[in-house]
N, C-alpha and C. Protein backbone atom coordinates (compact mmCIF):
# COMPACT_ATOMS: atom_id res chain seq x y z
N UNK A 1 0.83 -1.17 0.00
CA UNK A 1 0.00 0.00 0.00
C UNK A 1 0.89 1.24 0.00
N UNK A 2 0.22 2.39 -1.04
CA UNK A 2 1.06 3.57 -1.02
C UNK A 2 0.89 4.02 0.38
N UNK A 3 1.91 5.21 0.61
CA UNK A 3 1.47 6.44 1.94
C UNK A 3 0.79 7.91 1.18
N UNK A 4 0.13 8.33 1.36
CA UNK A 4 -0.36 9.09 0.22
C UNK A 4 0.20 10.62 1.27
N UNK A 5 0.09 10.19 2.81
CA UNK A 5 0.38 10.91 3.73
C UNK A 5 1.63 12.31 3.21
N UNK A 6 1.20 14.17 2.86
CA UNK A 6 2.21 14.49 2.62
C UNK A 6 3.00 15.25 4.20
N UNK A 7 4.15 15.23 4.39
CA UNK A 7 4.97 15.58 4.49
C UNK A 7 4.68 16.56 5.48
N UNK A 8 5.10 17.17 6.81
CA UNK A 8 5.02 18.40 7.45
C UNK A 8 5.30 19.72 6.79
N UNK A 9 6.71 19.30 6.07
CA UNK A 9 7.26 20.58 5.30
C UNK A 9 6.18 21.51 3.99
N UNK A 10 6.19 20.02 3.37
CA UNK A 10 5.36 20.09 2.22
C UNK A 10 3.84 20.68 2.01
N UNK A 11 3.33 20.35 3.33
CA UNK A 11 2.38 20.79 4.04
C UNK A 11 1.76 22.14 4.17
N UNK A 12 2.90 22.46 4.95
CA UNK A 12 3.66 24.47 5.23
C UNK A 12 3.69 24.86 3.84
N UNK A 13 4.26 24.53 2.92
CA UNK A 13 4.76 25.09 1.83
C UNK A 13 2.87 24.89 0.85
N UNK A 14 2.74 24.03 0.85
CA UNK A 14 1.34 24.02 0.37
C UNK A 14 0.29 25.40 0.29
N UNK A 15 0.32 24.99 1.88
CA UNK A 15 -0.71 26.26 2.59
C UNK A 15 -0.32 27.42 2.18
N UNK A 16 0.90 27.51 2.75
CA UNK A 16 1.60 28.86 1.98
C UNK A 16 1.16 29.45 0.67
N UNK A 17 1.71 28.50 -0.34
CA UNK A 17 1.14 28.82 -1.55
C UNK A 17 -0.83 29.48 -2.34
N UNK A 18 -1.21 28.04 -1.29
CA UNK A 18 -2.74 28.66 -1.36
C UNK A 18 -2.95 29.98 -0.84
N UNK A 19 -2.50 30.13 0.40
CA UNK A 19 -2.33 31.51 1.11
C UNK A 19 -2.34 32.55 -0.16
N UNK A 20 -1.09 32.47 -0.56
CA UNK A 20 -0.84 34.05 -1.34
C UNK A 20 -1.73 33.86 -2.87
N UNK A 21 -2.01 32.43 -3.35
CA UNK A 21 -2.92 32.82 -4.46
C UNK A 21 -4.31 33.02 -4.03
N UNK A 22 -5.04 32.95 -3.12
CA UNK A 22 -6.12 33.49 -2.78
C UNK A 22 -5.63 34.85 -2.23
N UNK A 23 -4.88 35.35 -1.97
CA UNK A 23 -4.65 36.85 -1.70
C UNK A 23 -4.54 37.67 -3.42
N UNK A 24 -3.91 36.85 -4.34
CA UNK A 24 -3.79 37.54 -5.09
C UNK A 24 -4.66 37.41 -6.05
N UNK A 25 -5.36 36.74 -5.96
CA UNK A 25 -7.40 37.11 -6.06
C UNK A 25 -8.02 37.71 -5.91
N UNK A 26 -7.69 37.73 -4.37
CA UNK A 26 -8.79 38.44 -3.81
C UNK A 26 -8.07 40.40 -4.30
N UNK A 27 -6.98 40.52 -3.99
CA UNK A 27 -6.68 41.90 -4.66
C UNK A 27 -6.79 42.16 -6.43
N UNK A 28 -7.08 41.12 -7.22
CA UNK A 28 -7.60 41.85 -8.29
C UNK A 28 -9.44 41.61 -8.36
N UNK A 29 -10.05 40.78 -8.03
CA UNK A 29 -11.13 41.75 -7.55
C UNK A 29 -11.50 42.98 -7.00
N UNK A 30 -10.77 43.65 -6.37
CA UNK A 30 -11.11 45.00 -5.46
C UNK A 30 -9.87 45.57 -6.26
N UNK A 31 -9.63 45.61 -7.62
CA UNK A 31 -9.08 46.74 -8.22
C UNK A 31 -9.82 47.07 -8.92
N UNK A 32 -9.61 48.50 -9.00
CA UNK A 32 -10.48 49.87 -9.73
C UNK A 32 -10.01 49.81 -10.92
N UNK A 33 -10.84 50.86 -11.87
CA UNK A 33 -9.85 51.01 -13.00
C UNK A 33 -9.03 52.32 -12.22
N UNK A 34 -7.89 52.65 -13.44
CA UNK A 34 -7.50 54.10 -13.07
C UNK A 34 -7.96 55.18 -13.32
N UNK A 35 -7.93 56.08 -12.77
CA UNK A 35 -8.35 57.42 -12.89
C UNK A 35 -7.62 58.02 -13.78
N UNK A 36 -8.08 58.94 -14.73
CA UNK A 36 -7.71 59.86 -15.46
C UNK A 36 -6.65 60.47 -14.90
N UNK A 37 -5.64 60.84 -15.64
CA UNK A 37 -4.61 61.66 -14.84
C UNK A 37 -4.89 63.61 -14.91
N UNK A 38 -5.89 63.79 -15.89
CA UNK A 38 -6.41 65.33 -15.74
C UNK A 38 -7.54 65.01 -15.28
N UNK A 39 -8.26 66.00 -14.25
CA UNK A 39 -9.64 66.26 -14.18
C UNK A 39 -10.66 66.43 -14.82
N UNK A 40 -9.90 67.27 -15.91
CA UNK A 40 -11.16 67.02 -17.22
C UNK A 40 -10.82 66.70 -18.06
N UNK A 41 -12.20 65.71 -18.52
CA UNK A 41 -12.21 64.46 -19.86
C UNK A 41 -11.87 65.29 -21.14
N UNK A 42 -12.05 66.46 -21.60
CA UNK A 42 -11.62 67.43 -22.96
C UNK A 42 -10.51 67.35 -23.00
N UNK A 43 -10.17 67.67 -21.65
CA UNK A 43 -8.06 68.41 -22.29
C UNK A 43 -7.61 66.74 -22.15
N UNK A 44 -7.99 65.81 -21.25
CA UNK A 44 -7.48 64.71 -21.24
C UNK A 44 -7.52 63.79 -22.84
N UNK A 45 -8.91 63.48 -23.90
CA UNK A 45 -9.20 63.43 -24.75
C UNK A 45 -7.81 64.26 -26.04
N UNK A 46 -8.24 65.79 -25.93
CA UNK A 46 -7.14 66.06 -26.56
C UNK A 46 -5.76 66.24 -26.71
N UNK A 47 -4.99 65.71 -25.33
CA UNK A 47 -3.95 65.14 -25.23
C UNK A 47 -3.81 63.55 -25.91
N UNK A 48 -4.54 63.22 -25.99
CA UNK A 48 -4.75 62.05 -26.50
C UNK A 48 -4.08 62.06 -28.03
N UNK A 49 -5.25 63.11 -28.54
CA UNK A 49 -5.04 63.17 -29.65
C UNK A 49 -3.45 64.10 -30.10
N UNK A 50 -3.08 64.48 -29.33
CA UNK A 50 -2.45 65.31 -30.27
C UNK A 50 -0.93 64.28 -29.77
N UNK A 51 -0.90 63.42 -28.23
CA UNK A 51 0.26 62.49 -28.89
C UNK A 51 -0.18 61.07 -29.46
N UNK A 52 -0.92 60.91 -29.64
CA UNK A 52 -1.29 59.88 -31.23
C UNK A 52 -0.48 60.47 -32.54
N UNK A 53 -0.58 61.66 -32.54
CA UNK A 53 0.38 62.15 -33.80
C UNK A 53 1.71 62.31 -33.69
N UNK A 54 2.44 62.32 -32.48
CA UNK A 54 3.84 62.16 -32.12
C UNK A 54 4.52 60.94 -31.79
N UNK A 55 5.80 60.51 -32.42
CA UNK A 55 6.27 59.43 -32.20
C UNK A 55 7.36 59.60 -30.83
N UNK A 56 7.09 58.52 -30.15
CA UNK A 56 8.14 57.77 -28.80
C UNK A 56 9.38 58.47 -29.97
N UNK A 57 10.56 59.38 -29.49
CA UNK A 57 12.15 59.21 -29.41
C UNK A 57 12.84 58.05 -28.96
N UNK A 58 12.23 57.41 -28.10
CA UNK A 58 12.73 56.17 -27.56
C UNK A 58 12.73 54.55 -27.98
N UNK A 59 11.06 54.64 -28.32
CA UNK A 59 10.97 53.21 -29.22
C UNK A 59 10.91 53.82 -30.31
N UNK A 60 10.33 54.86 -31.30
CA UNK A 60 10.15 55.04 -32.29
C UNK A 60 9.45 54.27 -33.05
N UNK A 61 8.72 53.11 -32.67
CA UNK A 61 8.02 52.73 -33.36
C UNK A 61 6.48 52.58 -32.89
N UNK A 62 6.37 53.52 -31.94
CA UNK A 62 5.24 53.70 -31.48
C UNK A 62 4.92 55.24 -31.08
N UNK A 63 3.68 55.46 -30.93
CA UNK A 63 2.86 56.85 -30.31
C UNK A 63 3.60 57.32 -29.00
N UNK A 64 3.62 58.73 -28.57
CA UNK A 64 3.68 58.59 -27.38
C UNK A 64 2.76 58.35 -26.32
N UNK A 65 1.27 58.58 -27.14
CA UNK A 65 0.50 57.87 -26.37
C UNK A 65 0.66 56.32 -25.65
N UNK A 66 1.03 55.72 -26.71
CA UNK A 66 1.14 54.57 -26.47
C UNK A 66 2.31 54.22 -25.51
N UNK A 67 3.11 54.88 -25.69
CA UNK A 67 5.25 54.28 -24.94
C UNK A 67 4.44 54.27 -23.34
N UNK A 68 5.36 53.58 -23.12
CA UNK A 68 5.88 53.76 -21.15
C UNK A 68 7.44 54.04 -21.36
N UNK A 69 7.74 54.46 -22.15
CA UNK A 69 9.47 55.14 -21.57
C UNK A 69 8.95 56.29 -21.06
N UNK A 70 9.78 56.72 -20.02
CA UNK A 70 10.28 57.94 -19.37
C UNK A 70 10.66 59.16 -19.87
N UNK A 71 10.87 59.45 -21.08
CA UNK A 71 10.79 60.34 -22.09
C UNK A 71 9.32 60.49 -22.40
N UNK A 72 8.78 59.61 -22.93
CA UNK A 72 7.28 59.64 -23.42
C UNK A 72 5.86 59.97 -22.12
N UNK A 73 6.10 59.78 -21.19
CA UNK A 73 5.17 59.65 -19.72
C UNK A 73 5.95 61.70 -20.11
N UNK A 74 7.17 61.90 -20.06
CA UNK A 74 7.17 63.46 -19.64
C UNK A 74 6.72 63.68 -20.55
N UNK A 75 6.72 63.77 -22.03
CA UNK A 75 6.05 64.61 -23.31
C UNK A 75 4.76 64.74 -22.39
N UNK A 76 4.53 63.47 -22.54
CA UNK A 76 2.36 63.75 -21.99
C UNK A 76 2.04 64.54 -21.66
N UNK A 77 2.78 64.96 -20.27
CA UNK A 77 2.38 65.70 -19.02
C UNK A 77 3.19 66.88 -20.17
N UNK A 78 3.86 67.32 -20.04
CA UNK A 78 4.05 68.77 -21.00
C UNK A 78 3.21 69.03 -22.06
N UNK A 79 2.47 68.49 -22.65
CA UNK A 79 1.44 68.38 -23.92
C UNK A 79 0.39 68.63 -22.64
N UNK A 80 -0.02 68.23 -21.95
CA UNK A 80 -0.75 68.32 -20.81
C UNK A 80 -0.59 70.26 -20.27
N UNK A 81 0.29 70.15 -19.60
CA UNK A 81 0.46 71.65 -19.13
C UNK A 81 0.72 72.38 -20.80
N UNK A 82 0.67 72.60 -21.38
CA UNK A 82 0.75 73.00 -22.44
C UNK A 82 -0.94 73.56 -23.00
N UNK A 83 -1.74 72.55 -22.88
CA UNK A 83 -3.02 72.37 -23.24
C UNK A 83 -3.38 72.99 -22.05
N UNK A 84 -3.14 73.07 -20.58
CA UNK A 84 -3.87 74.12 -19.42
C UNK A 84 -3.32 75.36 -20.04
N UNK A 85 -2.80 75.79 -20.65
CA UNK A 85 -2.40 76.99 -20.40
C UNK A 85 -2.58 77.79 -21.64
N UNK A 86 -4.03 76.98 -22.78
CA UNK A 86 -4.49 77.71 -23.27
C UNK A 86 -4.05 77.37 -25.07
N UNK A 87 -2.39 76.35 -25.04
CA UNK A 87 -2.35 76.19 -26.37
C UNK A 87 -3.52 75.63 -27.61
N UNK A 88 -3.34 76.01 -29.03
CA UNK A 88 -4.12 74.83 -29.64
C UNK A 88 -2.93 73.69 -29.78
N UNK A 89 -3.99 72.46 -30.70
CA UNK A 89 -3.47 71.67 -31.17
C UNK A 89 -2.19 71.91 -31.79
N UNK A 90 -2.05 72.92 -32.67
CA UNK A 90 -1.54 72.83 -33.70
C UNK A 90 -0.03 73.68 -33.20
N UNK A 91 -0.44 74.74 -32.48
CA UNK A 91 0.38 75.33 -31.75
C UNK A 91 1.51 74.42 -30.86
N UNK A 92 0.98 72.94 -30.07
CA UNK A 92 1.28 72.19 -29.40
C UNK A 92 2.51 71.46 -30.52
N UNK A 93 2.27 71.03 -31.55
CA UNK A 93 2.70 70.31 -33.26
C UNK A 93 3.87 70.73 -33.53
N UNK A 94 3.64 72.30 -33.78
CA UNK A 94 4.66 72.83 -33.72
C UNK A 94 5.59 73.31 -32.87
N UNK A 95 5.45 73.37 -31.97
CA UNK A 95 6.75 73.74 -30.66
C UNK A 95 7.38 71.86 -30.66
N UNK A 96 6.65 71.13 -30.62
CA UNK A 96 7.51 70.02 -30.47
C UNK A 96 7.84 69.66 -31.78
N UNK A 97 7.91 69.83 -32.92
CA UNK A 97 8.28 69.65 -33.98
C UNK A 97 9.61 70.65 -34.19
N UNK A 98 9.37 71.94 -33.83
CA UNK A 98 10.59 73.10 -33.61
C UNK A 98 11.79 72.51 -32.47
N UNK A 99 11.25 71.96 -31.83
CA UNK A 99 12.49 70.75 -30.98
C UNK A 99 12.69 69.57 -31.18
N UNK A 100 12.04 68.86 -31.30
CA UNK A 100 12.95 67.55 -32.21
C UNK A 100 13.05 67.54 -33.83
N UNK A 101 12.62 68.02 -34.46
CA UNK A 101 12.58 68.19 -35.81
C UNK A 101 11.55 67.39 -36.38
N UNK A 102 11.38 67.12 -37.64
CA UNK A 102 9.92 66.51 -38.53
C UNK A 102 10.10 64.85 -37.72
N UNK A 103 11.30 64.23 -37.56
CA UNK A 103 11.12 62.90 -36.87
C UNK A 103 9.99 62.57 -36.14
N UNK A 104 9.95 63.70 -35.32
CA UNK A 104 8.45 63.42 -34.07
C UNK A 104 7.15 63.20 -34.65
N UNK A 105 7.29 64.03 -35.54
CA UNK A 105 5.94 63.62 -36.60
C UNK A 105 5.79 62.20 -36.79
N UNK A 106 4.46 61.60 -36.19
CA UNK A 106 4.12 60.27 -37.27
C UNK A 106 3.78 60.41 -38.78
N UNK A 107 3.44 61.37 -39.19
CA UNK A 107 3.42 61.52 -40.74
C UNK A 107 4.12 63.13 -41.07
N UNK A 108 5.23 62.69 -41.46
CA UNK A 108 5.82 64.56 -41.69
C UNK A 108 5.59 65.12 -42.71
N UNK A 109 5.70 66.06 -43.02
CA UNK A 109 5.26 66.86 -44.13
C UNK A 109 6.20 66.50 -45.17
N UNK A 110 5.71 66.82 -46.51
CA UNK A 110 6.38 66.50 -47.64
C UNK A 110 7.63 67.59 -48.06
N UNK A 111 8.04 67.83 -47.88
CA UNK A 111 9.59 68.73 -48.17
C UNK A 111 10.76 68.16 -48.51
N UNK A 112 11.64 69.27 -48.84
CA UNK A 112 13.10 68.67 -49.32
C UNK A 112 13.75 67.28 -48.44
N UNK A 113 13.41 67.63 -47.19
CA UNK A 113 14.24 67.12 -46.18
C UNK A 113 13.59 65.32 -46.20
N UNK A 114 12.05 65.42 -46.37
CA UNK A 114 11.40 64.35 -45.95
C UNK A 114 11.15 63.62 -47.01
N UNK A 115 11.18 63.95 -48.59
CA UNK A 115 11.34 63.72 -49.43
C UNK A 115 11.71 62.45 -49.74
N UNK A 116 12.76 61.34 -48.86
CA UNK A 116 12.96 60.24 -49.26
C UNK A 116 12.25 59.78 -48.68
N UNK A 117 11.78 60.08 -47.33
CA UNK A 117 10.45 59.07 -46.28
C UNK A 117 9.31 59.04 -47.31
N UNK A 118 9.24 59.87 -48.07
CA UNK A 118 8.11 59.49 -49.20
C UNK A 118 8.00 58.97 -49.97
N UNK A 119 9.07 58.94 -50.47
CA UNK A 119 9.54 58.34 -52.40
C UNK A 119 10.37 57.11 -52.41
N UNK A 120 11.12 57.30 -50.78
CA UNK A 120 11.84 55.80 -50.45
C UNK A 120 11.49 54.29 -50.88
N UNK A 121 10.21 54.55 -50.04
CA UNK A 121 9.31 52.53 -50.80
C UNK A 121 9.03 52.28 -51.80
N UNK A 122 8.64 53.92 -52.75
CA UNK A 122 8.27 53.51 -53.80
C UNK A 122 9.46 53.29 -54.75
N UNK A 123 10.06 53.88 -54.81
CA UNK A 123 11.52 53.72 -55.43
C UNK A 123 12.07 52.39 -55.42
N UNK A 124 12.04 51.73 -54.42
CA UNK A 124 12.82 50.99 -53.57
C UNK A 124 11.90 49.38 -54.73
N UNK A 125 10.75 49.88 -54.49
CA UNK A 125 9.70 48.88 -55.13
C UNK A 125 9.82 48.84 -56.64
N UNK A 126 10.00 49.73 -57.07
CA UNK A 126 10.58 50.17 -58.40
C UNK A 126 11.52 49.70 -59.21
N UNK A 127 12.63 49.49 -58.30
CA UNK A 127 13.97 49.14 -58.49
C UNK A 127 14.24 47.87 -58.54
N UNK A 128 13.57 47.22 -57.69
CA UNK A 128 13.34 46.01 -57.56
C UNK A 128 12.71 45.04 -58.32
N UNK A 129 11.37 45.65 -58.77
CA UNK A 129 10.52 44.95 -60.14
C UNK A 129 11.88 45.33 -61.01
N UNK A 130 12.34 46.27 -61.82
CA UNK A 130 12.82 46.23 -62.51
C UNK A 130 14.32 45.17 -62.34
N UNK A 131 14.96 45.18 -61.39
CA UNK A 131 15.74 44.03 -61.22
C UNK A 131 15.67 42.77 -61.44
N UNK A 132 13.85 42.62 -61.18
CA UNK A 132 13.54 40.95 -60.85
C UNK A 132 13.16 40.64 -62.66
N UNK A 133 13.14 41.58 -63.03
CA UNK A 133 12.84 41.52 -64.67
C UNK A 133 14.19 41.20 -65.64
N UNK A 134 15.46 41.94 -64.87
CA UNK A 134 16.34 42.24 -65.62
C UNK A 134 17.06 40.74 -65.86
N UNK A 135 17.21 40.13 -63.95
CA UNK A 135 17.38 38.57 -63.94
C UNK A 135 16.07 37.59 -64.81
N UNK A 136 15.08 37.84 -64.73
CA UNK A 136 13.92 36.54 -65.69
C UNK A 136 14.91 36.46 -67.06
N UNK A 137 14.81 37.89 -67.63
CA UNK A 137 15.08 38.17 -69.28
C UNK A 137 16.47 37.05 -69.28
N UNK A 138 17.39 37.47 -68.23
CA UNK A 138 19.01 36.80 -69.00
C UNK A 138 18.72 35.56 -68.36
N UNK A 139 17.86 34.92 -67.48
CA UNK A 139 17.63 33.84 -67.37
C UNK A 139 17.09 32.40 -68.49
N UNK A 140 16.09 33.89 -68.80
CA UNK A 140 15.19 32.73 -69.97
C UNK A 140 15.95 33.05 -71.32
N UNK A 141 17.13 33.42 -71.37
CA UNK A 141 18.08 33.46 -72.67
C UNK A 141 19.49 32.47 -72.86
N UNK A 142 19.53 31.18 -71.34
CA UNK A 142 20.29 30.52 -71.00
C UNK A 142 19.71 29.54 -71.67
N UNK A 143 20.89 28.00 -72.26
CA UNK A 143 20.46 27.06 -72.26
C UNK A 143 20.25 26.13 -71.35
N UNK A 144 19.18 25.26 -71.73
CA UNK A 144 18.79 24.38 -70.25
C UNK A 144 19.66 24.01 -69.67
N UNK A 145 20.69 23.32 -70.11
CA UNK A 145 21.59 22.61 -69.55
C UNK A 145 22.49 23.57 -68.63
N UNK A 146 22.47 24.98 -68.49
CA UNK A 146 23.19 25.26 -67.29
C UNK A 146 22.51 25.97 -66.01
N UNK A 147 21.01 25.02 -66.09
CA UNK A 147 20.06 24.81 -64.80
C UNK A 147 20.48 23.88 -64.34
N UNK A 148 20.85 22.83 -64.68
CA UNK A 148 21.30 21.74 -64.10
C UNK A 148 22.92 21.66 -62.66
N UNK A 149 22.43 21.25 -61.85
CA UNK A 149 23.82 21.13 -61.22
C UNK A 149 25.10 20.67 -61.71
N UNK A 150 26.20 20.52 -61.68
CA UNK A 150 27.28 20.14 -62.30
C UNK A 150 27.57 19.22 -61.29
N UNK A 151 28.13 17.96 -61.90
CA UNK A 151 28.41 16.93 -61.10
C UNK A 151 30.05 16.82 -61.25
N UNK A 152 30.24 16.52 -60.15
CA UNK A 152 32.18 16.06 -60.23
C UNK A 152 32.13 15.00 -60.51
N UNK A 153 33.51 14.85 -61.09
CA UNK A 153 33.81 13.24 -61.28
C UNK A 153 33.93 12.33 -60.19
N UNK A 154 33.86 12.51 -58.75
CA UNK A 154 33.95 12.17 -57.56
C UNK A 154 32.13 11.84 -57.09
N UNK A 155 31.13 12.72 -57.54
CA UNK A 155 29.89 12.45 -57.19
C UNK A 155 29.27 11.61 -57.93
N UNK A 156 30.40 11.89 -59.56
CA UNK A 156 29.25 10.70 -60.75
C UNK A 156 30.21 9.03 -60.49
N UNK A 157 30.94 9.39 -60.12
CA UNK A 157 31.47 7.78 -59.47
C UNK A 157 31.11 7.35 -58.46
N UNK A 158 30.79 8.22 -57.08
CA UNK A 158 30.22 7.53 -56.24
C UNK A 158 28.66 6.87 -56.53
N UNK A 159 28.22 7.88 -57.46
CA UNK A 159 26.84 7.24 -57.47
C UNK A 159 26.68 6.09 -58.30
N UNK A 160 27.86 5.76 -59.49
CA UNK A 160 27.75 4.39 -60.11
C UNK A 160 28.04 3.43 -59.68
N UNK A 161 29.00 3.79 -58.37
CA UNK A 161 29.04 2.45 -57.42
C UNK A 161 28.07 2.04 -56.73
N UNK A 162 27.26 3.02 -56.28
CA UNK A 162 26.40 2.78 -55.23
C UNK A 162 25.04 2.25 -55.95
N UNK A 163 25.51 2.16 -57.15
CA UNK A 163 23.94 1.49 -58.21
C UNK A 163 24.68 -0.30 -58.59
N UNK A 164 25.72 -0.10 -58.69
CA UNK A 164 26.20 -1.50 -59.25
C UNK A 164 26.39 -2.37 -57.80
C-alpha cells in the first residue's frame, strides 16, 4: 500500500502557496480602474489626440500615447500643461516639432528634407521589379543545360558504385 500521507514541510509550503494565491485574487477583484490623470475628460481626450500624432524618441516605433518610456510619460504631461495653459493643437505640433525636428511627426510633411520618407518605398519597389525583370530576361536566354547542377567526377562515381 502507497502512503499518500504528505509531508510536514510540504504541508507548510502548500498552505503557503494557497495563502498568497487566494490573496492575489482576492486583490484583483477590489481593483479599480485608473483614474484619469487630468480632471477634465476634454483636455485629457485632446492630449490624446495630439500624442497619437507624435512618435516615442525612444521606441520610435510607437505613439507617445502609447510608450511607457520615461521620455514619453514626460512629453504627456508637457502636452498636458501645455493644453492648461491655453495652447491649440496645432500650436502644441509645432513647438515640439521646432524641438525635435519633422522625426516626431508620425506623418511629416512633404519637403526637401522628408522627401525620401516618401519616395523611399516607392523607389525601392521600383527598383526592384525592374531588377527581378532584368534577372527573368538573362535567365530565360540561358540554355537548359546550365540549370542543371554540375556533377564532379567524384559524385558521378560515387553514385555508379552505389547502383552497381
Amino acid at each position: 500500500m502507497v502512503d499518500l500521507a504528505i509531508p510536514g514541510a510540504a504541508r507548510r509550503k502548500l498552505a503557503l502557496l494557497a495563502l498568497l494565491t487566494a490573496a492575489l485574487f482576492t486583490h484583483a477583484a477590489f481593483a479599480g480602474e485608473a483614474a484619469p490623470a487630468a480632471a477634465d475628460p476634454v483636455l485629457e481626450s485632446r492630449m490624446l489626440a495630439i500624442t497619437t500624432e507624435l512618435r516615442c524618441l525612444v521606441c520610435q516605433n510607437q505613439t507617445i500615447a502609447d510608450s511607457h518610456a520615461d521620455l514619453a510619460i514626460d512629453l504627456r504631461q508637457q502636452v498636458r500643461e501645455l493644453l492648461q495653459k491655453g495652447q491649440t493643437n496645432q500650436q502644441i505640433l509645432d513647438y515640439m516639432t521646432d524641438r525635435y525636428g519633422d522625426f516626431v511627426l508620425y506623418r511629416p510633411p512633404l519637403k526637401g528634407t522628408t522627401v525620401l520618407l516618401w519616395a523611399g518605398p516607392g523607389v525601392m519597389m521600383v527598383g526592384g521589379m525592374v531588377l527581378l525583370v532584368i534577372i527573368l530576361r538573362r535567365r530565360s536566354r540561358l540554355p537548359e543545360d546550365q540549370f542543371d547542377p554540375e556533377e564532379t567526377d567524384a559524385v558521378a562515381d560515387a553514385a555508379d558504385r552505389s547502383v552497381s
